[in-house]
PDB file of N, CA and C in Angstrom:
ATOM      1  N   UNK A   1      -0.578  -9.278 -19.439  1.00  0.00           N
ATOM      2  CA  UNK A   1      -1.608  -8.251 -19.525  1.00  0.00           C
ATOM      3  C   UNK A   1      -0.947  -6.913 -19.183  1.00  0.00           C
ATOM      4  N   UNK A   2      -0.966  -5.622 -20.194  1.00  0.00           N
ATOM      5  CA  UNK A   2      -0.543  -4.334 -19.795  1.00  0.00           C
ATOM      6  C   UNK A   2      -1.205  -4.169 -18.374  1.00  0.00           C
ATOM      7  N   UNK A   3      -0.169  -3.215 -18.002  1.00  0.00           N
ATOM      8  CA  UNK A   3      -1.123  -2.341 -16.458  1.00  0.00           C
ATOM      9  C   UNK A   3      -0.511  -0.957 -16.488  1.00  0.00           C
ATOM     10  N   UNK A   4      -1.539  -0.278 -15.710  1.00  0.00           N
ATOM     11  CA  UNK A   4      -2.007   1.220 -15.988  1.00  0.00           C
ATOM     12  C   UNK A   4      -2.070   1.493 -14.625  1.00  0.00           C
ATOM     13  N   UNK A   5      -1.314   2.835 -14.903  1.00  0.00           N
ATOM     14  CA  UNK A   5      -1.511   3.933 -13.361  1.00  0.00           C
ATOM     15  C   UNK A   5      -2.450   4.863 -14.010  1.00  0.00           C
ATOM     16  N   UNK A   6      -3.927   5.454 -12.991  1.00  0.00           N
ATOM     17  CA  UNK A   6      -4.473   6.493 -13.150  1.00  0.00           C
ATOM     18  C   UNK A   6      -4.746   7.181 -12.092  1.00  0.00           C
ATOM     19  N   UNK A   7      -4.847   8.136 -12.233  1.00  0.00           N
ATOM     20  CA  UNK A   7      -5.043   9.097 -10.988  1.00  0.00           C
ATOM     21  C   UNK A   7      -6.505   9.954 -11.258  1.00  0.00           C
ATOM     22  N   UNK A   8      -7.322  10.237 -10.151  1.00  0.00           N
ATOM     23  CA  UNK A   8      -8.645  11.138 -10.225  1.00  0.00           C
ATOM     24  C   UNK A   8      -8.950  10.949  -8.297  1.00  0.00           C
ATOM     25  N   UNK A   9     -10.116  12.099  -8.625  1.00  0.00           N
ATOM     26  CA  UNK A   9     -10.886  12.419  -7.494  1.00  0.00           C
ATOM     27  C   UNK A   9     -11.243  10.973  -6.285  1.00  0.00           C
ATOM     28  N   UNK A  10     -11.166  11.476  -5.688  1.00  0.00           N
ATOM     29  CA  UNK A  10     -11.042   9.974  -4.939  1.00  0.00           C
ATOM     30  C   UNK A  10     -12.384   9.803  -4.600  1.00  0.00           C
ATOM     31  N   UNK A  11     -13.594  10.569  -4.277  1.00  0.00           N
ATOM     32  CA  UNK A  11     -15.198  10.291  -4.592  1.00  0.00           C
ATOM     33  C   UNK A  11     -15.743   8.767  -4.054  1.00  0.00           C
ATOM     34  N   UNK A  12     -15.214   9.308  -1.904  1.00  0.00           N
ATOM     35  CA  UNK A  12     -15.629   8.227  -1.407  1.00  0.00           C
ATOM     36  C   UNK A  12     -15.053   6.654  -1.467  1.00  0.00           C
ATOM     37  N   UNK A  13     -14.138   6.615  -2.375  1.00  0.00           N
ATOM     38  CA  UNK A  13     -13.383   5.164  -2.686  1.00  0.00           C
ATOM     39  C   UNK A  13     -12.884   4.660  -1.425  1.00  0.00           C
ATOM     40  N   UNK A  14     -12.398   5.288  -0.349  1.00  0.00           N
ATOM     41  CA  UNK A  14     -11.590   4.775   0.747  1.00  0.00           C
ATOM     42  C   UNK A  14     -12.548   4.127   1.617  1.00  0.00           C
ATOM     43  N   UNK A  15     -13.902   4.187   1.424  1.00  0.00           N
ATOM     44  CA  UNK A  15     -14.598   3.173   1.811  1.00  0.00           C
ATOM     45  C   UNK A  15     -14.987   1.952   1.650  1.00  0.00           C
ATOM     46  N   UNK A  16     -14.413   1.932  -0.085  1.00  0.00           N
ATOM     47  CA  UNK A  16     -14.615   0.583  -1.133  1.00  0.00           C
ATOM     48  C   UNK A  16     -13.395   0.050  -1.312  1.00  0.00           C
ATOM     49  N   UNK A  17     -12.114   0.307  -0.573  1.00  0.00           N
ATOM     50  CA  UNK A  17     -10.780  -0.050  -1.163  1.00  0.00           C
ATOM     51  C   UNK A  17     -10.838  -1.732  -0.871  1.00  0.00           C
ATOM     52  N   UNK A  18     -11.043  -1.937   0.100  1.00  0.00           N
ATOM     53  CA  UNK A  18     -10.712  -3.656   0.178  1.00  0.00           C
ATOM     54  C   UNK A  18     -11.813  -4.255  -0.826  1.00  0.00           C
ATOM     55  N   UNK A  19     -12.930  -4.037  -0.692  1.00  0.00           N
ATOM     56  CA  UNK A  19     -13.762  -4.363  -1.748  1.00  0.00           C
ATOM     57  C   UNK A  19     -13.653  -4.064  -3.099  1.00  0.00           C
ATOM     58  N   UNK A  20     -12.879  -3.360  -3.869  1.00  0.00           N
ATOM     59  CA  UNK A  20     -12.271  -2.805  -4.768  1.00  0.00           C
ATOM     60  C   UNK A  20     -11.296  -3.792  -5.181  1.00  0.00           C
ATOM     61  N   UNK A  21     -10.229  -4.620  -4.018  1.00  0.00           N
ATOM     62  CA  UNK A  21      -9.300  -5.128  -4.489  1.00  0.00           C
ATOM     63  C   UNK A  21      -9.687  -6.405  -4.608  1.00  0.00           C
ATOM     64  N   UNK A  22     -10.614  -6.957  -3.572  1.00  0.00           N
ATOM     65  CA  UNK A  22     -10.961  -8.617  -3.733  1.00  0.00           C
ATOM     66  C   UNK A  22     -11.966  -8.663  -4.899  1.00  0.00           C
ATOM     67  N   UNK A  23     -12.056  -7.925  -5.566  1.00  0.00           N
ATOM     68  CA  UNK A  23     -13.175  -8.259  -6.476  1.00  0.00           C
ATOM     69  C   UNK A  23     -12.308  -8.782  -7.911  1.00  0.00           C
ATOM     70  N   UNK A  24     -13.248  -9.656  -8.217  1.00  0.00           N
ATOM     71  CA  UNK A  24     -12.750 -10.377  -9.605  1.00  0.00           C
ATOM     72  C   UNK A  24     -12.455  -9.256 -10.768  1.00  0.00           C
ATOM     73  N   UNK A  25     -11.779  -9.641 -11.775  1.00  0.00           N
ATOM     74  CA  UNK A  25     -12.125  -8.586 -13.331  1.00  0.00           C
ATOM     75  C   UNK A  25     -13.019  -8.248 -13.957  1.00  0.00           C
ATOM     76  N   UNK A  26     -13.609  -6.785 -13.844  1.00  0.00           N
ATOM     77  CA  UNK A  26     -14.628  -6.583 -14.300  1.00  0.00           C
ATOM     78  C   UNK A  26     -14.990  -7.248 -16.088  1.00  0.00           C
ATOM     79  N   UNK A  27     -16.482  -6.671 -16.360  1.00  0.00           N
ATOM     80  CA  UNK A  27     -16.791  -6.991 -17.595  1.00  0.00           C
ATOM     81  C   UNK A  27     -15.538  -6.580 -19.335  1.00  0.00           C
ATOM     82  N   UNK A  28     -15.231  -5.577 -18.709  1.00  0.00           N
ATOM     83  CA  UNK A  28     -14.005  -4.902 -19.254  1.00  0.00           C
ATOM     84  C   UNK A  28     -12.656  -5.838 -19.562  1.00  0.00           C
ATOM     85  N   UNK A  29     -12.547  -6.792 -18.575  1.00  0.00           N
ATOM     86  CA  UNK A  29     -11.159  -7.078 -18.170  1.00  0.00           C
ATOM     87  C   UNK A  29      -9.946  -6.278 -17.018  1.00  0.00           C
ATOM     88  N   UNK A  30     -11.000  -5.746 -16.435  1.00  0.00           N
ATOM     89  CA  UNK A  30      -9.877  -4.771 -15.490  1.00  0.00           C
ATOM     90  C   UNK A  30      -9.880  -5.386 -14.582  1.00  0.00           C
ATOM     91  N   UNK A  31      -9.014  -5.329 -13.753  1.00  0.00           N
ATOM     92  CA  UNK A  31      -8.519  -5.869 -11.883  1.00  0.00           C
ATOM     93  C   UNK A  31      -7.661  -5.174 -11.535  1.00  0.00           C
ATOM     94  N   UNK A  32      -7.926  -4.411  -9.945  1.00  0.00           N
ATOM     95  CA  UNK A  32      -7.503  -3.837  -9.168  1.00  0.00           C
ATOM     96  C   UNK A  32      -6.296  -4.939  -8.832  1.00  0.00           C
ATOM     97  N   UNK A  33      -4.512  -4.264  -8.982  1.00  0.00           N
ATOM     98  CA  UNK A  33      -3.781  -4.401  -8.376  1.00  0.00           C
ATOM     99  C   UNK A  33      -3.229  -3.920  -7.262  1.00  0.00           C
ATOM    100  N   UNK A  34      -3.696  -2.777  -7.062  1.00  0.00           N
ATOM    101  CA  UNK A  34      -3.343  -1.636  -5.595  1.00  0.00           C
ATOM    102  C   UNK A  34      -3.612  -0.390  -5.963  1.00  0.00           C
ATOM    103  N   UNK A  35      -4.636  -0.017  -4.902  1.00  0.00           N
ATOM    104  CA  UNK A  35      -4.643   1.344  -5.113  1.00  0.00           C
ATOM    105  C   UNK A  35      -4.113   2.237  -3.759  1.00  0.00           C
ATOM    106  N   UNK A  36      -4.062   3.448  -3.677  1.00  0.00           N
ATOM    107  CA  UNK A  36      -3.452   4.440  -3.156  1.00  0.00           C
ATOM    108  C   UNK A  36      -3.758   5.607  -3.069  1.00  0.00           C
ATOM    109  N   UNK A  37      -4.328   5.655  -1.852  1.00  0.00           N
ATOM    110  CA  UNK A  37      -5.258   7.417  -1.635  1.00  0.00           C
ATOM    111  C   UNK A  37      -4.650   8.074  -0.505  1.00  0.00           C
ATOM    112  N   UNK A  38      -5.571   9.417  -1.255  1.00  0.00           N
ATOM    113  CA  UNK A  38      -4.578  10.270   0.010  1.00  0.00           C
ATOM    114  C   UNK A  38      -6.014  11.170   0.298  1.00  0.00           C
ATOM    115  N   UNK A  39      -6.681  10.830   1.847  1.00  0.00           N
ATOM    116  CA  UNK A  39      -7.685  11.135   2.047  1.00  0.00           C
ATOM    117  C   UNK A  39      -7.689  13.101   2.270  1.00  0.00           C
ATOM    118  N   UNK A  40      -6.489  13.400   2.519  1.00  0.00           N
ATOM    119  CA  UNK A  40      -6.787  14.782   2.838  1.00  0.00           C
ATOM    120  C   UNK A  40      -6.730  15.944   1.051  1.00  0.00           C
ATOM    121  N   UNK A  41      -5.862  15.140   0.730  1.00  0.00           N
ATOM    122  CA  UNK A  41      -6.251  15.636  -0.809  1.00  0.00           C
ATOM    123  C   UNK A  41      -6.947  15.014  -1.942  1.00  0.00           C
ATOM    124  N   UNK A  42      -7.630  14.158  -1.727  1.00  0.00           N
ATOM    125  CA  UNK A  42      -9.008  13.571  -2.022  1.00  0.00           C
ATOM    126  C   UNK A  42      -8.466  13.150  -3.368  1.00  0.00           C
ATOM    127  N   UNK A  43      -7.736  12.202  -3.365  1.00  0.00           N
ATOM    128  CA  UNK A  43      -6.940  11.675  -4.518  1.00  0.00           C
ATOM    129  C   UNK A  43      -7.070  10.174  -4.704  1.00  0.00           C
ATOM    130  N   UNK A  44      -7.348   8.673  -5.550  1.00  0.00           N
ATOM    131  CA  UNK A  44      -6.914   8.259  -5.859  1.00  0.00           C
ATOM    132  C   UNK A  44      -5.793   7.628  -6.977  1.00  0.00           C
ATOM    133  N   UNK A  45      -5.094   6.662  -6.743  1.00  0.00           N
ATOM    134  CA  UNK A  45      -4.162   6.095  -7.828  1.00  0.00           C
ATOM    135  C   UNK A  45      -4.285   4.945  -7.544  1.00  0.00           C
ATOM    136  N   UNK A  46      -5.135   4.205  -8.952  1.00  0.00           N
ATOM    137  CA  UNK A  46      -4.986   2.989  -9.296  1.00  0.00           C
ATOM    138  C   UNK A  46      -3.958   2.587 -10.401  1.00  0.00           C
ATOM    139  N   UNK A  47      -3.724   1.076  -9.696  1.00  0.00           N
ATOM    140  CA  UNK A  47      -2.689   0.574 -10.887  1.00  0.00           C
ATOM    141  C   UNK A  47      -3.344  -0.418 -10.898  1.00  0.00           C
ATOM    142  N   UNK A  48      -3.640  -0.923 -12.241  1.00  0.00           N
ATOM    143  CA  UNK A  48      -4.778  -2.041 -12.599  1.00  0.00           C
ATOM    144  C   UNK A  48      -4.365  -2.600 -13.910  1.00  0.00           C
ATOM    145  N   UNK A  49      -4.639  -4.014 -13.790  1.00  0.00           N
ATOM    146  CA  UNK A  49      -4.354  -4.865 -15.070  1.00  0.00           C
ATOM    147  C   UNK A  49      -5.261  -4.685 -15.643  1.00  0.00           C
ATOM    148  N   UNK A  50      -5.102  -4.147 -17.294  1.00  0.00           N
ATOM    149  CA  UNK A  50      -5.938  -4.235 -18.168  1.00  0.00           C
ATOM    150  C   UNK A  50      -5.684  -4.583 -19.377  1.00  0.00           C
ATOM    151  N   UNK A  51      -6.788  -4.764 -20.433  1.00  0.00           N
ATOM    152  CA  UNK A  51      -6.576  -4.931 -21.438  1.00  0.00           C
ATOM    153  C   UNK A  51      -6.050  -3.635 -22.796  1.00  0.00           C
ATOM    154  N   UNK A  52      -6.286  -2.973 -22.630  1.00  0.00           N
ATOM    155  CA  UNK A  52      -6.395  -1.469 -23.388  1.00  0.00           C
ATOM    156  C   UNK A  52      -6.637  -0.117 -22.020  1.00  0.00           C
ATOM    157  N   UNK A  53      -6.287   1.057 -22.819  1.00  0.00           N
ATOM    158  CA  UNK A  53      -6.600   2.300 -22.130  1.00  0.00           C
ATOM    159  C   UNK A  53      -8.060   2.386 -21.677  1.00  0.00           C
ATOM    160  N   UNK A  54      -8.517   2.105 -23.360  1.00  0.00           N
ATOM    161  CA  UNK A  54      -9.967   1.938 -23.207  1.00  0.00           C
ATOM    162  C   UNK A  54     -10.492   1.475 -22.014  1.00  0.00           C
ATOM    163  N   UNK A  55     -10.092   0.691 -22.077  1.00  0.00           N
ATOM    164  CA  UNK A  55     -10.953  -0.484 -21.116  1.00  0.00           C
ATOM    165  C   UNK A  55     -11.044  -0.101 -19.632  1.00  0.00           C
ATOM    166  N   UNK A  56      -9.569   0.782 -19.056  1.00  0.00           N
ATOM    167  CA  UNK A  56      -9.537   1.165 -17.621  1.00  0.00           C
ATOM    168  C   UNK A  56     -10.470   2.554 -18.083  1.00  0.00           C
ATOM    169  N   UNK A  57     -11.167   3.195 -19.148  1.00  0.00           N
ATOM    170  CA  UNK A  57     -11.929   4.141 -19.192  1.00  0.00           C
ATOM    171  C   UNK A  57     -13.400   4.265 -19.008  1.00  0.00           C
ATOM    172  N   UNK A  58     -13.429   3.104 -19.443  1.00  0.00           N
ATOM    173  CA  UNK A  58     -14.900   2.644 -19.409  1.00  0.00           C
ATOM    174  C   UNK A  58     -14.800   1.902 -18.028  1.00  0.00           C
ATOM    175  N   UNK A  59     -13.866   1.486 -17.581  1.00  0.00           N
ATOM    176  CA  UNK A  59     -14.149   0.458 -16.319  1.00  0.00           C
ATOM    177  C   UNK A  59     -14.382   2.098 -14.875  1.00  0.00           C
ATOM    178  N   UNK A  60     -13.615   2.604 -15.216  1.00  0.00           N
ATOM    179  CA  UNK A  60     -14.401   4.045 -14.416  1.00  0.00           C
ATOM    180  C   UNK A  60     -15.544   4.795 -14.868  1.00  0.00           C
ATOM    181  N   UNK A  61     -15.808   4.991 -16.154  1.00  0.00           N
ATOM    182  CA  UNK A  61     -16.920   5.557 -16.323  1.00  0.00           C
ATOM    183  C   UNK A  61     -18.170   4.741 -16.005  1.00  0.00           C
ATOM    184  N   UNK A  62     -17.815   3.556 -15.647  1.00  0.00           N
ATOM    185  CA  UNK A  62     -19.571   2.718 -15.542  1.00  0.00           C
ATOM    186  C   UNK A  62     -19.640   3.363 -13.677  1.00  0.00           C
ATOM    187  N   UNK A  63     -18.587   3.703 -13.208  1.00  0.00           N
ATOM    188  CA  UNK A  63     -19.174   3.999 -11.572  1.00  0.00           C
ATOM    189  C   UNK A  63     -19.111   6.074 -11.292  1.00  0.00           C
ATOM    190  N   UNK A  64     -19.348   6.553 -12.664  1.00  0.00           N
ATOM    191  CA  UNK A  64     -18.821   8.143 -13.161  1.00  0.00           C
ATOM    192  C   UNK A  64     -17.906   8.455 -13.069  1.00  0.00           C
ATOM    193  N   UNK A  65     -17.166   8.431 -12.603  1.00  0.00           N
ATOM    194  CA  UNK A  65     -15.320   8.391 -12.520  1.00  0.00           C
ATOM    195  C   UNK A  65     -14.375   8.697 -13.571  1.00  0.00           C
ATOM    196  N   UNK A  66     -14.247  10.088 -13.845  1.00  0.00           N
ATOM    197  CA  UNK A  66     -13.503  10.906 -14.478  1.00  0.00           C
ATOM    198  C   UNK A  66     -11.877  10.680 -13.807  1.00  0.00           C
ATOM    199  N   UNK A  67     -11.287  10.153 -15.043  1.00  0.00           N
ATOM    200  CA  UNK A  67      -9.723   9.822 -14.780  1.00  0.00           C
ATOM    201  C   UNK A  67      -9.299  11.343 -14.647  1.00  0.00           C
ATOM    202  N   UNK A  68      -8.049  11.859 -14.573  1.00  0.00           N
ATOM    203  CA  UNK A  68      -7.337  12.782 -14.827  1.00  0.00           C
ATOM    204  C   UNK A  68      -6.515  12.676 -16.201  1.00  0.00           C
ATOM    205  N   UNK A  69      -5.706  11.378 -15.604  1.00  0.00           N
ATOM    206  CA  UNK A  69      -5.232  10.677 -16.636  1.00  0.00           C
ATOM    207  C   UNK A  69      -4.835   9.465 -16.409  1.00  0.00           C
ATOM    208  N   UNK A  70      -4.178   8.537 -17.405  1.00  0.00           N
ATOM    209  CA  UNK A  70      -4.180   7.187 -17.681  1.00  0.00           C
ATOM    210  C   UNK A  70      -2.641   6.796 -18.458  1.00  0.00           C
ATOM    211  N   UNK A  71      -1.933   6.215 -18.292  1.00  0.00           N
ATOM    212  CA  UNK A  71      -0.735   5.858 -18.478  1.00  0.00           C
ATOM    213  C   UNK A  71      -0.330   4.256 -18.470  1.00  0.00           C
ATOM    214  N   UNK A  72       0.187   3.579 -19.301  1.00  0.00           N
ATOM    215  CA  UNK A  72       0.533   2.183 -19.299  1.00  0.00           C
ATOM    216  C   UNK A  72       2.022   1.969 -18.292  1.00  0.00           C
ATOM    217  N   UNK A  73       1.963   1.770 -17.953  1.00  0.00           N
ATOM    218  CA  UNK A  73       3.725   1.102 -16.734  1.00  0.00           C
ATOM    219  C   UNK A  73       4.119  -0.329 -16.892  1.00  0.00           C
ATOM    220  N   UNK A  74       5.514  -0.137 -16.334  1.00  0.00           N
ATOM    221  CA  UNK A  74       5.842  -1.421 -16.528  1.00  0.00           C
ATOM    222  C   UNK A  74       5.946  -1.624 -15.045  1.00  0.00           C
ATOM    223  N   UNK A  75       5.831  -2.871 -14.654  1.00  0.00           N
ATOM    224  CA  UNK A  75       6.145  -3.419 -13.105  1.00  0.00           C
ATOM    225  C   UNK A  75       7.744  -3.256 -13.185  1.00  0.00           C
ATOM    226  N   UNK A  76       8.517  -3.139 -11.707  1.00  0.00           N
ATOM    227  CA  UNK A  76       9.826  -2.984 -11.791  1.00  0.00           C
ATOM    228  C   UNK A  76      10.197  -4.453 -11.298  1.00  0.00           C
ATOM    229  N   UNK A  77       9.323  -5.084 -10.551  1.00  0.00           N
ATOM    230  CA  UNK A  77       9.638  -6.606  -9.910  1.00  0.00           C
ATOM    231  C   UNK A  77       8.933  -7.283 -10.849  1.00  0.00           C
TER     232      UNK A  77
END
């Protein structure tokens, strides 16, 4: 399965991060592999298995969540 780094507004997430990660794949096909915030500049970065770009687009827009942007990666391990 591709996986994707995106970065956006972090909009309260550091309250949902563990719950964010134990949660199954959404309707989409997405799953949280790790994310990464930085509470004083109100940032997250998810890297998430998905199926398409699409799919990590819509898997933020169902909670309003405007990406910045969206990028496919390769794992280095």
């Amino acid at each position: 399965m591709p996986v994707y780094l995106d970065v956006h507004k972090l909009n309260d997430l550091d309250k949902k991060v563990t719950e964010l990660m134990n949660s199954p794949p959404d309707e989409f096909g997405v799953s949280h592999l790790n994310l990464f915030i930085n509470i004083e500049a109100d940032i997250c970065y998810c890297l998430l298995e998905a199926p398409s770009k699409e799919a990590v687009q819509k898997h933020h827009s169902k909670i309003n969540i405007e990406c910045d942007w969206i990028v496919e990666v390769k794992k280095a391990k």
